[in-house]
N, C-alpha and C. Protein backbone atom coordinates (compact mmCIF):
# COMPACT_ATOMS: atom_id res chain seq x y z
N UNK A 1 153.94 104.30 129.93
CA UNK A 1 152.88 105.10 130.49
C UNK A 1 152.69 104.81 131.98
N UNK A 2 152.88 103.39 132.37
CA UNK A 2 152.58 102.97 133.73
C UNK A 2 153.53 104.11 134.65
N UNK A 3 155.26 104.17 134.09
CA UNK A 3 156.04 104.78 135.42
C UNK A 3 156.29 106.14 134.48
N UNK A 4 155.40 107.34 134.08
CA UNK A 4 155.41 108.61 134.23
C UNK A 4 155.40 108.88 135.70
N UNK A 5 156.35 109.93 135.66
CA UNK A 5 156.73 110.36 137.17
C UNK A 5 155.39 111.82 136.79
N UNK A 6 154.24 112.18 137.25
CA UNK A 6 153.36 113.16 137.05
C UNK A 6 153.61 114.42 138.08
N UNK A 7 154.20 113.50 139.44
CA UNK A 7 154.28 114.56 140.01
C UNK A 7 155.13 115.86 140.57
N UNK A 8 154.62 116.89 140.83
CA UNK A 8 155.18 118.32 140.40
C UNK A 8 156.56 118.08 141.09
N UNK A 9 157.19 118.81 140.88
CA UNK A 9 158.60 119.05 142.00
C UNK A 9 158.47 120.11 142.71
N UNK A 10 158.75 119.99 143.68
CA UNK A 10 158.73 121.11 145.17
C UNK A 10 159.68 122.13 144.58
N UNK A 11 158.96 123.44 145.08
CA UNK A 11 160.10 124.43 144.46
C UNK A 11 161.08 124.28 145.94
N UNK A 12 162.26 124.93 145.42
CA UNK A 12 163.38 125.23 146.63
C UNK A 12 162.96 126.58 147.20
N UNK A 13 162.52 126.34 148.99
CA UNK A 13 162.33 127.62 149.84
C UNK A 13 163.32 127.87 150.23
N UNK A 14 164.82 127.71 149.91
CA UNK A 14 165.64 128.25 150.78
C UNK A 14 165.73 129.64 150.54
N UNK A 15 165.70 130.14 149.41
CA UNK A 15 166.07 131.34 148.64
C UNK A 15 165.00 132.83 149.11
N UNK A 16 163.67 132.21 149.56
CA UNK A 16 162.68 132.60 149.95
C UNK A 16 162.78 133.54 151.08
N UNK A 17 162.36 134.83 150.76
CA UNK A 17 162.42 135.76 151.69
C UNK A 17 160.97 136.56 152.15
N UNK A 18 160.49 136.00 152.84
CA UNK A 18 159.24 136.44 153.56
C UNK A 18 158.99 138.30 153.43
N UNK A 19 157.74 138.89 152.74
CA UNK A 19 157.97 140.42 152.53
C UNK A 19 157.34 140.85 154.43
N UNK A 20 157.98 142.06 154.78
CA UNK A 20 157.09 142.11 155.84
C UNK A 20 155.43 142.44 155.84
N UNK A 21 154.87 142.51 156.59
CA UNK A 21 153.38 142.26 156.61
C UNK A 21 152.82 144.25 156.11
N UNK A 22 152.20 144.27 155.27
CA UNK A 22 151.84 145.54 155.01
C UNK A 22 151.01 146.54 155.45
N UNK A 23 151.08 147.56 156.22
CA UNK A 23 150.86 148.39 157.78
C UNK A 23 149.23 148.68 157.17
N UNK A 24 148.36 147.95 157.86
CA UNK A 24 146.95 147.84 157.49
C UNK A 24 146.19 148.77 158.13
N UNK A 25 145.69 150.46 158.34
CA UNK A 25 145.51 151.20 159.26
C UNK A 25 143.71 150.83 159.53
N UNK A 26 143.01 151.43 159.91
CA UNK A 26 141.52 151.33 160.17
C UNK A 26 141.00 151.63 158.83
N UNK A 27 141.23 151.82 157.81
CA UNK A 27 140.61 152.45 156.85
C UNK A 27 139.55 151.80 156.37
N UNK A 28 139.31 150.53 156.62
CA UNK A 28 138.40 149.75 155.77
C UNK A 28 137.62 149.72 157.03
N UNK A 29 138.01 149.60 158.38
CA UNK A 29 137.02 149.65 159.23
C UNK A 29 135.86 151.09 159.13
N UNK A 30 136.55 152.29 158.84
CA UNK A 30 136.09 153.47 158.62
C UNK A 30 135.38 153.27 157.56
N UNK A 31 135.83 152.71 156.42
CA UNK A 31 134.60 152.69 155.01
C UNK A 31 133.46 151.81 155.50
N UNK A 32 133.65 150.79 155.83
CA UNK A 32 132.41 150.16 156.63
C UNK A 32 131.28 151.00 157.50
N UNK A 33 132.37 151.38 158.24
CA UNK A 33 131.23 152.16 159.43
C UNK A 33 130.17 153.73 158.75
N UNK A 34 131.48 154.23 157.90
CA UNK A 34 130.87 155.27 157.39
C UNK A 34 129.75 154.75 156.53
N UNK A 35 129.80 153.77 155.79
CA UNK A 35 128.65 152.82 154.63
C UNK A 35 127.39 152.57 155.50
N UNK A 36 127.53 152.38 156.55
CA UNK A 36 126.56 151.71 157.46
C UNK A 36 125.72 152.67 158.27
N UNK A 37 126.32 153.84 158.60
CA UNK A 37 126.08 155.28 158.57
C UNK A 37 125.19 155.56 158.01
N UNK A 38 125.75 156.11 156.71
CA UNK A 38 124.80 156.71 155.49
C UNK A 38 123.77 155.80 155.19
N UNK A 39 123.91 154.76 155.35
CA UNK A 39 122.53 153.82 154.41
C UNK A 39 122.16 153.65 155.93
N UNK A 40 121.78 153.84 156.65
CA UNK A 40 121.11 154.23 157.82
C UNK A 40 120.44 155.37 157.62
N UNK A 41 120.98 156.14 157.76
CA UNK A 41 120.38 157.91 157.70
C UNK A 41 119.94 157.86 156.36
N UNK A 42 119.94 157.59 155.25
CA UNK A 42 119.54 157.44 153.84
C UNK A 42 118.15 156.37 154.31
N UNK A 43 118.03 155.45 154.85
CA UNK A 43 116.94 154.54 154.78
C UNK A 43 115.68 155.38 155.71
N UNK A 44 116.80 156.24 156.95
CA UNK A 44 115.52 156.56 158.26
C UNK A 44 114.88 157.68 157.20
N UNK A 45 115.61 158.51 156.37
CA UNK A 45 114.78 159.67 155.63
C UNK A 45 113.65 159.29 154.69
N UNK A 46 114.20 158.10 153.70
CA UNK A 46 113.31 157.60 152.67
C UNK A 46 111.69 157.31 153.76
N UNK A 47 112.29 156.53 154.44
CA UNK A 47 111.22 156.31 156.08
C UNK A 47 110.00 157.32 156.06
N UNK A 48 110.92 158.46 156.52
CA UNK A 48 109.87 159.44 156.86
C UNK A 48 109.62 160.48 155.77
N UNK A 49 110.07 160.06 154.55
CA UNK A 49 109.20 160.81 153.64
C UNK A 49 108.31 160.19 153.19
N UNK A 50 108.10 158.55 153.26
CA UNK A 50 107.04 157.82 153.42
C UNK A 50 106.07 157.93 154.12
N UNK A 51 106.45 158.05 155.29
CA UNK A 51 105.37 158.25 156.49
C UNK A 51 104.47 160.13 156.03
N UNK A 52 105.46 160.60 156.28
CA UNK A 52 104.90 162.42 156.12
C UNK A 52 103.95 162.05 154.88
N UNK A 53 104.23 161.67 153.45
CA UNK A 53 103.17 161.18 152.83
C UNK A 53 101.96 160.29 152.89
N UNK A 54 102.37 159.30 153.36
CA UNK A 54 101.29 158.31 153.64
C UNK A 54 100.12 159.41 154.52
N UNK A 55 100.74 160.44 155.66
CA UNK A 55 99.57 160.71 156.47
C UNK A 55 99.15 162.05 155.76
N UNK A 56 99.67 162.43 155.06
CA UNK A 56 98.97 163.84 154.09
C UNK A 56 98.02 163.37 153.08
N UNK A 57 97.93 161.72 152.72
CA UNK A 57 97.33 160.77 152.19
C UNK A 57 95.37 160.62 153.22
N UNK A 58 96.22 160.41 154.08
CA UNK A 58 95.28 160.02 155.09
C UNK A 58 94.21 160.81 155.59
N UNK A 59 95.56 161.95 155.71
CA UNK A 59 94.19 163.14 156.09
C UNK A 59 93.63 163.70 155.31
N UNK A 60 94.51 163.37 154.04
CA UNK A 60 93.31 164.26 152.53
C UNK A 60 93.84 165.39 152.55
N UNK A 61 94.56 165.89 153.06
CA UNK A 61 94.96 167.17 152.68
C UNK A 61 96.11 167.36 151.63
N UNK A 62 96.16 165.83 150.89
CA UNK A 62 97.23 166.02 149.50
C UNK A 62 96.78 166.05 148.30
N UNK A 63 96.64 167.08 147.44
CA UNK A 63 95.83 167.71 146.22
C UNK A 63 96.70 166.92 145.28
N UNK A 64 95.87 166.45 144.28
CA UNK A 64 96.79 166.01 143.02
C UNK A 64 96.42 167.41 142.39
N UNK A 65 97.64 168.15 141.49
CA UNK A 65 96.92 169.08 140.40
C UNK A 65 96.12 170.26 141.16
N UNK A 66 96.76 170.59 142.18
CA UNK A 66 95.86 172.11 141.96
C UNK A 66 94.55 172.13 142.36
């Protein structure tokens, strides 16, 4: 038990052929930006349909029912 050899053996890199690097265009930069976009313009609207309510609130001029 003392002289188990445990450790791994190195694979052989000679054989090893590097793939070339895979042509990465903007696309993920574009899904980002476009994401960041919309939940922008999605947050400023929720915004001001808050606000337009809150002050139809305010001024009383929002009827529950008629």
């Amino acid at each position: 038990m003392k002289n188990d050899d445990l450790r791994a053996d190195r694979d052989d890199l000679d054989d090893f052929i590097p793939r070339a690097p895979a042509k990465r265009g903007n696309n993920l930069v574009m899904q980002v930006a476009t994401g960041v976009f919309l939940g922008g313009l999605a947050l400023w609207l929720v915004q001001l349909g808050a606000t337009a309510l809150y002050a139809k609130l305010m001024l009383g001029t929002f009827t529950f029912g008629g």
